[in-house]
Every structure is written in structure tokens, then in C-alpha cells.
Protein backbone atom coordinates (compact mmCIF):
# COMPACT_ATOMS: atom_id res chain seq x y z
CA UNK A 1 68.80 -99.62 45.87
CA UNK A 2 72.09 -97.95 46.48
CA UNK A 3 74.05 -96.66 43.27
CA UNK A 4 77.29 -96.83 42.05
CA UNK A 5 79.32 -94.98 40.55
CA UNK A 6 81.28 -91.63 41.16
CA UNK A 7 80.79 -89.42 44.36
CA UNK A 8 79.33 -92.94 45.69
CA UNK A 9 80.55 -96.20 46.69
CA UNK A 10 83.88 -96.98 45.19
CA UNK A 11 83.73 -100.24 43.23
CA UNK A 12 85.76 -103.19 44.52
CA UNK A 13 86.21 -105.82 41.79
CA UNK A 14 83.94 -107.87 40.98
CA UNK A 15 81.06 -105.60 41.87
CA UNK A 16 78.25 -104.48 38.96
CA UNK A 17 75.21 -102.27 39.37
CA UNK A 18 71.89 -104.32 39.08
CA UNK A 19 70.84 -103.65 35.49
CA UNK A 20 67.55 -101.81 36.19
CA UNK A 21 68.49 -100.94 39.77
CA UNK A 22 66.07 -97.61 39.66
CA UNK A 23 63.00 -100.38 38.99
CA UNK A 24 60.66 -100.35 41.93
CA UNK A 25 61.24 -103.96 43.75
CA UNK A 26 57.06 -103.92 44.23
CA UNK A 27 57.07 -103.98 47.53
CA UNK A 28 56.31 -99.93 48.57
CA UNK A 29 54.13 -100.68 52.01
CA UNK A 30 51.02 -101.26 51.01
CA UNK A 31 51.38 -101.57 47.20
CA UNK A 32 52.27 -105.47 47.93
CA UNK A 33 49.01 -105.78 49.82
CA UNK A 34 46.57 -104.20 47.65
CA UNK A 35 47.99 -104.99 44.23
CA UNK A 36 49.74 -108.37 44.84
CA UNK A 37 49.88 -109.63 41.40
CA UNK A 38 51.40 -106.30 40.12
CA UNK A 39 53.89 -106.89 43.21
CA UNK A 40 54.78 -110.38 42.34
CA UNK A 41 55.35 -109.33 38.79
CA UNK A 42 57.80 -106.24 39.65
CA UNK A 43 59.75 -108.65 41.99
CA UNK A 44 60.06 -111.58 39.72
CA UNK A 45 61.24 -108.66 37.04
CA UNK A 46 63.81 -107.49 39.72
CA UNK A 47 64.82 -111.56 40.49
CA UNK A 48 65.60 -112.25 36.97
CA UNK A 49 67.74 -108.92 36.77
CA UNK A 50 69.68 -110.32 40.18
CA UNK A 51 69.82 -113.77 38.69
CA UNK A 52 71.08 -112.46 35.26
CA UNK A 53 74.22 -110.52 37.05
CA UNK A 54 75.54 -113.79 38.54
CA UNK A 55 76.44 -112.69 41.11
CA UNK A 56 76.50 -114.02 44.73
CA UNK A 57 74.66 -111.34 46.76
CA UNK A 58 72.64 -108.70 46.29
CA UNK A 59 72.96 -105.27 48.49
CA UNK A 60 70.46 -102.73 48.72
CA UNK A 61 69.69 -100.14 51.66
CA UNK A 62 66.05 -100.81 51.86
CA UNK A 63 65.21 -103.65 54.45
CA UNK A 64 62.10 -103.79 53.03
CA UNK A 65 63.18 -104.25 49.43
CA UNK A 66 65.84 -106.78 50.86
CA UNK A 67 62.73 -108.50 52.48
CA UNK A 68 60.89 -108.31 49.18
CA UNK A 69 63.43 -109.71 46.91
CA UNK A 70 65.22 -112.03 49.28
CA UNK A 71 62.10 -114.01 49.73
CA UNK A 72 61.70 -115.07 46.40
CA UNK A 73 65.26 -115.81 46.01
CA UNK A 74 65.11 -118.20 48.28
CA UNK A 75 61.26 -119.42 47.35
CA UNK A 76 63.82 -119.93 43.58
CA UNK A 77 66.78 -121.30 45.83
CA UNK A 78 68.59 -119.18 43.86
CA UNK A 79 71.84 -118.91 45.86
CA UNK A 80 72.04 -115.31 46.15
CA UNK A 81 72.15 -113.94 49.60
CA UNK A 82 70.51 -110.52 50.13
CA UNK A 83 72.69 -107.62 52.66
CA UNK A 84 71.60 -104.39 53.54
CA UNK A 85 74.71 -101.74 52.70
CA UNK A 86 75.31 -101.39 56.32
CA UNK A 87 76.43 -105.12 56.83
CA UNK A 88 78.91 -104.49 53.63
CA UNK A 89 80.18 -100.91 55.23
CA UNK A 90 80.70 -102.68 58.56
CA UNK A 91 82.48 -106.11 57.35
CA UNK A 92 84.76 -103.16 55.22
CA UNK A 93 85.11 -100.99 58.40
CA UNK A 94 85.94 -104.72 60.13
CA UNK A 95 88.78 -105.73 57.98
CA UNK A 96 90.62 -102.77 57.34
């Protein structure tokens, strides 16, 4: 997942770094397949971290992470849209 923080992306307000945003999401290519409990697990760990934040969407620059995580979001109808950093540097590149 994309970091924050100096020499990165500039915080706008009301943006926060996912507590634990250095976790593995569980997903790694094959991992899910051949380990799909431990998967599961790492994902529902990485949910409850989005879920904690409150916040509306999550951004990360790993479609497959976004893939990962975004699926049990919505499986939890959690409200939380997933965006890969690209969409977010575009709709920024968009407006200004």
C-alpha cells in the first residue's frame, strides 16, 4: 500500500495512513490459493484495520491487493470503496 508521509504524497485533510499499512493484505499470487485460510485471516486482519479508520475509501497501488480487500468489503457491505492511487492522482490532476 502506498505511504504517507514526507518525500511522498502530501496529505489532504482528512486523510490517515491505514494503521498496519506494511501488513501483507494475503493475497501475494498464489499464497491465496494454496494457503486460503491463512489468506482469509490476513485480509479480515487488514478489513478490520480499514473499518477501524472510518473512513470512506481505501487507496492502495496494488490492483491485486485492491481486489483482495475490496471483495470482502463488500462480502461485509462495509461502505468503503477501494481506488487504486492512480484514480486519486488523476481526479487531483482533473480538478486542479
Amino acid at each position: 500500500m502506498p505511504r504517507l508521509g514526507t518525500g511522498r504524497l502530501q496529505l489532504a485533510d482528512g486523510l490517515v495512513e491505514l494503521p498496519g499499512a506494511e501488513e501483507c493484505c494475503g493475497f501475494g499470487g498464489t499464497f491465496a490459493l494454496k494457503n486460503s485460510e491463512v489468506s482469509a485471516a490476513m485480509c479480515a486482519d487488514k478489513v478490520t484495520a480499514v473499518r477501524e479508520t472510518g473512513a470512506e475509501a481505501l487507496c492502495a497501488a496494488d490492483n491485486s491487493c485492491l481486489m483482495h480487500i475490496g471483495g470482502l468489503l463488500s462480502r461485509q457491505r462495509a461502505g468503503v470503496r477501494t481506488m487504486h492511487l492512480a484514480e486519486i492522482l488523476a481526479s487531483v490532476e482533473e480538478n486542479a
